[in-house]
Protein backbone atom coordinates (compact mmCIF):
# COMPACT_ATOMS: atom_id res chain seq x y z
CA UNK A 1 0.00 0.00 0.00
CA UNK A 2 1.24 3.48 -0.96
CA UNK A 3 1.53 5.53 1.67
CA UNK A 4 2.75 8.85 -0.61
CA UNK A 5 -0.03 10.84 -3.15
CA UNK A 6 0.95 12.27 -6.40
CA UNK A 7 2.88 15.44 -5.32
CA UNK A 8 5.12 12.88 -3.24
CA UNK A 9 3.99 13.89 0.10
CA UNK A 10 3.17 11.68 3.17
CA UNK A 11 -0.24 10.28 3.09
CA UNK A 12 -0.85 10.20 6.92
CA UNK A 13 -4.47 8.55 6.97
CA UNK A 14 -3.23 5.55 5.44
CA UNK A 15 -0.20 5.26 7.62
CA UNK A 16 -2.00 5.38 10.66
CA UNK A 17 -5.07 3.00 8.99
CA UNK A 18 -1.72 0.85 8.34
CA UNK A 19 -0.36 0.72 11.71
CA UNK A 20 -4.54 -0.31 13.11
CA UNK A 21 -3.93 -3.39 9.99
CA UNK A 22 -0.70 -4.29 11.94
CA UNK A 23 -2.13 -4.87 15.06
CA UNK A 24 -5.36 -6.58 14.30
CA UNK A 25 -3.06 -8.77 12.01
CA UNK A 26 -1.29 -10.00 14.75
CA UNK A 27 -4.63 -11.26 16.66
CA UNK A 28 -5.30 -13.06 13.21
CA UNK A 29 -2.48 -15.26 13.34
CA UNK A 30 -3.62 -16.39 16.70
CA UNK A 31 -3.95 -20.12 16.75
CA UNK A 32 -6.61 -21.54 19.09
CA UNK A 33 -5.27 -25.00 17.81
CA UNK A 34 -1.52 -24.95 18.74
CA UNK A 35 -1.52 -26.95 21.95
CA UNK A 36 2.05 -25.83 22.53
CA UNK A 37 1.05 -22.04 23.15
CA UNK A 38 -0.13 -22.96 26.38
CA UNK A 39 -0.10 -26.02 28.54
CA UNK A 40 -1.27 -27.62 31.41
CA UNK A 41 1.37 -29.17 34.04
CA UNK A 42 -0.88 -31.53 35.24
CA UNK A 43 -1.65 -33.44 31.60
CA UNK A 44 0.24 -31.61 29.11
CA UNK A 45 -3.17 -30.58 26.88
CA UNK A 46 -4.00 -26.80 26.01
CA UNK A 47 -6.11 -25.39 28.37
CA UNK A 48 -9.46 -23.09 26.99
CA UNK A 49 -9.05 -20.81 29.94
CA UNK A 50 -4.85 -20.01 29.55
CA UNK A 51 -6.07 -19.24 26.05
CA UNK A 52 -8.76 -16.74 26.49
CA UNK A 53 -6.18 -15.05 28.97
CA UNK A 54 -3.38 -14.85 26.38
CA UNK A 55 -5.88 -13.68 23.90
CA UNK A 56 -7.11 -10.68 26.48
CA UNK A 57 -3.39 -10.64 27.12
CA UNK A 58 -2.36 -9.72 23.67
CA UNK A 59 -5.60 -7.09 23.62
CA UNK A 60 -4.34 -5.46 25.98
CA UNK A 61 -0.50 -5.37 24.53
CA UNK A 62 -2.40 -4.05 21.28
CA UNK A 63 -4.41 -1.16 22.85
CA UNK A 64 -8.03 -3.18 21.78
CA UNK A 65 -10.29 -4.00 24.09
CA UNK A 66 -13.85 -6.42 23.69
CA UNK A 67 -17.08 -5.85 25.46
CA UNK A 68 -18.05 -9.45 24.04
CA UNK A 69 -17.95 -12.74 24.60
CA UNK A 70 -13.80 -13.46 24.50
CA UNK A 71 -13.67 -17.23 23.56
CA UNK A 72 -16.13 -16.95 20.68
CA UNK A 73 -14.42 -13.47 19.70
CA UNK A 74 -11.02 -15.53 19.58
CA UNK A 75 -12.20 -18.20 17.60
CA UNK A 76 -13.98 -16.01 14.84
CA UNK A 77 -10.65 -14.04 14.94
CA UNK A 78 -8.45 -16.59 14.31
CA UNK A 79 -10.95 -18.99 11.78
CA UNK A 80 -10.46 -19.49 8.12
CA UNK A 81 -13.13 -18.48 6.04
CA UNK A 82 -13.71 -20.55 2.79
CA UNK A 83 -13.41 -17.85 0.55
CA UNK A 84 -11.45 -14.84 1.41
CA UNK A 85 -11.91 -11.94 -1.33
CA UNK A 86 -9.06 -9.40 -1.77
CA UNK A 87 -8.55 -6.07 -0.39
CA UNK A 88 -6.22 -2.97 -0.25
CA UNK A 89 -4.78 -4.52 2.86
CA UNK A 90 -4.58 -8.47 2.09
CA UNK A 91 -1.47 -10.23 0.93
CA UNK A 92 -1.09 -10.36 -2.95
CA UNK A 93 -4.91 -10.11 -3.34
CA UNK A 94 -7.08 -6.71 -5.07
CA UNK A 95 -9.47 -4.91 -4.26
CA UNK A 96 -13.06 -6.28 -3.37
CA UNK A 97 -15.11 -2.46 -4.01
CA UNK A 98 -18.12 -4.09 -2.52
CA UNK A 99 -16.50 -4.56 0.91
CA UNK A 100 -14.84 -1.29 0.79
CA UNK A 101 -16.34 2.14 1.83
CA UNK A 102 -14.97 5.55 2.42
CA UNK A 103 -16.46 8.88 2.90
CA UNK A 104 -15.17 12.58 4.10
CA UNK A 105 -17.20 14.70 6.50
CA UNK A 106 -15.54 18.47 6.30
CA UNK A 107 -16.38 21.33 9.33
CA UNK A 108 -15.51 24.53 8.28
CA UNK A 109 -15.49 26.74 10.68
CA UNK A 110 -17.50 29.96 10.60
CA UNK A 111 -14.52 32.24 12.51
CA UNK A 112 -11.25 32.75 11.21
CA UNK A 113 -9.97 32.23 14.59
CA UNK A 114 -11.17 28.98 15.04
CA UNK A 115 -10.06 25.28 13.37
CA UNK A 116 -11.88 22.97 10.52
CA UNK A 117 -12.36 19.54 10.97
CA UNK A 118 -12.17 16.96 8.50
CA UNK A 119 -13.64 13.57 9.58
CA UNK A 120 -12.70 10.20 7.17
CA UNK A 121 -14.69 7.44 7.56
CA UNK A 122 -14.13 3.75 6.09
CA UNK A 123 -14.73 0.38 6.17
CA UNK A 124 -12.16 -2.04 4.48
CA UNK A 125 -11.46 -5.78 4.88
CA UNK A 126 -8.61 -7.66 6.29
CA UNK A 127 -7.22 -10.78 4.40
CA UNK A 128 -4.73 -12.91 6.05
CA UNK A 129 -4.01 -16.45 5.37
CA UNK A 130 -7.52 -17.65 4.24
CA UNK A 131 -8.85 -15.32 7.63
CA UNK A 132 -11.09 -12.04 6.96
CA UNK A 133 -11.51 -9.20 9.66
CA UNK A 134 -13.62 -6.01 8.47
CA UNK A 135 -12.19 -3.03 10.00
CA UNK A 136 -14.75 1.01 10.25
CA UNK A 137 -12.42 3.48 11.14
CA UNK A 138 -12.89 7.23 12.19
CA UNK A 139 -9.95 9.70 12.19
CA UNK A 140 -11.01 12.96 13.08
CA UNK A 141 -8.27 15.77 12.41
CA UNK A 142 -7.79 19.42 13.36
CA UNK A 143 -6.85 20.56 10.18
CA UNK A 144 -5.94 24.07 11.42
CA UNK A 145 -3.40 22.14 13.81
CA UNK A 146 -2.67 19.22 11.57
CA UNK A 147 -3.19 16.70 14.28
CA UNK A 148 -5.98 14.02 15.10
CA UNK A 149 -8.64 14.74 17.73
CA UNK A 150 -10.06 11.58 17.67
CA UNK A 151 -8.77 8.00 16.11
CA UNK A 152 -11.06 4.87 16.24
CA UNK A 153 -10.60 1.52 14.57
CA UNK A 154 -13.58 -0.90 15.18
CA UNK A 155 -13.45 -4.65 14.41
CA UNK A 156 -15.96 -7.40 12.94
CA UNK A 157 -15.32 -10.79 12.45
CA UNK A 158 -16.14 -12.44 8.87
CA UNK A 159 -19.42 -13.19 9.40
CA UNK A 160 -20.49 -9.84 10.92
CA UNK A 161 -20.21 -7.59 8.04
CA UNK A 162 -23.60 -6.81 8.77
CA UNK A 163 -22.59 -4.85 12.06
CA UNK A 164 -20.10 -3.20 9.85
CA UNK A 165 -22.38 -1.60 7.74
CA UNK A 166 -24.37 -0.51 10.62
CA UNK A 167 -21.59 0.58 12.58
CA UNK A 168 -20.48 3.01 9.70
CA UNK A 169 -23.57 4.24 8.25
CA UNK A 170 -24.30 4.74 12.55
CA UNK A 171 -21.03 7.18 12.76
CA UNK A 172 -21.78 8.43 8.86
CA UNK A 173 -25.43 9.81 10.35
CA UNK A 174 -24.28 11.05 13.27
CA UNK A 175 -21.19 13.61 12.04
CA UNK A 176 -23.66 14.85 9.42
CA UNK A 177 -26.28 15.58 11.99
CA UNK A 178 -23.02 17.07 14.22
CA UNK A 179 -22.37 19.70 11.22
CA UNK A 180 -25.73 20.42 10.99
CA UNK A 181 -25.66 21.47 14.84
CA UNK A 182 -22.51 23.56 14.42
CA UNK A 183 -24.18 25.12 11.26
CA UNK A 184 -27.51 25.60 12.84
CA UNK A 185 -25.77 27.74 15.86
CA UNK A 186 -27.07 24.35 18.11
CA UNK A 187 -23.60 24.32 19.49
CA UNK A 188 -20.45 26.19 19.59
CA UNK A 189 -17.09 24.79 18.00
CA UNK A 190 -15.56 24.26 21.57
CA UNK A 191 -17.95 21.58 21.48
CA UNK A 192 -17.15 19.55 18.16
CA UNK A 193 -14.22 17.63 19.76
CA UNK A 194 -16.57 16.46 22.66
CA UNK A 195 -19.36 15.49 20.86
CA UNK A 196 -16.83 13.27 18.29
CA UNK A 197 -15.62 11.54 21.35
CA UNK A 198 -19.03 10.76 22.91
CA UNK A 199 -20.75 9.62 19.30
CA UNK A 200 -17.67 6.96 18.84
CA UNK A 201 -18.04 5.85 22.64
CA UNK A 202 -20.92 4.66 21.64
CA UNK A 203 -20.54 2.75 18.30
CA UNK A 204 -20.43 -1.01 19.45
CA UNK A 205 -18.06 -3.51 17.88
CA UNK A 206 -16.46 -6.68 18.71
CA UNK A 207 -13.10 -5.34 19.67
CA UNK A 208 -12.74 -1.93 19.74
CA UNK A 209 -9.04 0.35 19.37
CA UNK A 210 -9.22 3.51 21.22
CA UNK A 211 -6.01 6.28 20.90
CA UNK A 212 -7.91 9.41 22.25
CA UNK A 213 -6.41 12.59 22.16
CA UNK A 214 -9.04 15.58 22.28
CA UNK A 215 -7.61 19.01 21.17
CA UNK A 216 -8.17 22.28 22.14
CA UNK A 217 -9.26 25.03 20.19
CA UNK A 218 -6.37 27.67 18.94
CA UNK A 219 -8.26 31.12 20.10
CA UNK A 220 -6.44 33.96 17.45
CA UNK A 221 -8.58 36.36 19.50
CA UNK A 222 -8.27 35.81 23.39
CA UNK A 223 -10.06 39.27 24.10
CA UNK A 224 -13.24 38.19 22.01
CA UNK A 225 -15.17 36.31 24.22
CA UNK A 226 -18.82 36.42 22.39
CA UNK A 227 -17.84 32.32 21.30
């Protein structure tokens, strides 16, 4: 995957989308089969419990976290599929535009003094070794400041793409109906940041990645205080 554009500059959305495929990559090569990982003393067979704690283990190594049920979670995870179609992120495989969705949500702010934000939504699939993860992220960026506000990677196992869909046409409704607030005069543009962070708290998904980091506003006229 390329991570530079056409004027040859760093294509930042993708890099961090690419370190999010990294990590759930290294849950897919979990093997619930491989006896060895973990063993009893007391008979020398793989124990179902020392499992599901190395797999909330390696969670919690990875920054995810699941709300769900971990063993089934695991073994959805780590299962083969019996047809995996390709993707931007899959191993010598193409692009499968049905499974793949992307969309921009721009805030332009109505004062000079305070920042835009542009929102980038997707869904694309994971292909590894015969195993499919979907993957809805939300990257929210200050684009006065350059930085993220918000960053949110949400995970579905193969046969939940389903709750994929719904979990990105859930965050697609909800920015558009948080511009329309900011537009409307509903709320101020200190607010945007908080709002992002409460609508993805509550987007559920099957193992969730969380990296936080809510901005605040730059203020290019302290002595106005009318906002």
């Amino acid at each position: 995957m390329a991570f530079l554009d056409n004027d040859f500059k760093l294509d930042d959305l993708s890099l961090q989308k690419a370190i999010a495929v990294s990590k759930v990559k290294q849950l897919m090569l979990f093997d619930t089969s491989e006896a060895k990982m973990v063993r009893q003393a007391s008979n020398g067979s793989a124990s179902t419990d020392n499992l599901i704690q190395l797999f909330t283990q390696m969670l919690a190594c990875l920054s995810m976290k699941t709300d769900g049920d971990v063993d089934q979670i695991m073994k959805s995870v780590a299962a083969n599929v019996s047809k995996t179609e390709g993707s931007i992120f899959g191993q010598a495989a193409k692009v499968n535009s049905s499974e793949t969705r992307k969309d921009e949500i721009k805030v332009v702010s109505k004062a000079q003094r305070d920042s835009h934000y542009q929102i980038d939504i997707s869904k694309d699939t994971i292909s590894l070794h015969g195993k499919k993860v979907y993957m809805v992220s939300c990257y929210a960026r200050d684009a006065y400041l350059g930085r993220y506000v918000v960053k949110r990677n949400y995970f579905f196992t193969s046969d939940r793409e389903s709750y994929a869909n719904e979990a990105y046409d859930e965050i697609m409704t909800k920015m558009a109906a948080l511009k329309d607030r900011y537009y409307n005069d509903l709320i101020k543009v200190s607010a945007i940041s908080t709002q992002l962070k409460g609508i993805l708290d509550g987007v559920v998904s099957e193992i969730k990645m969380e990296e936080d980091s809510i901005s605040t506003n730059i203020n290019r006229s302290p002595l106005d205080n009318s906002r």
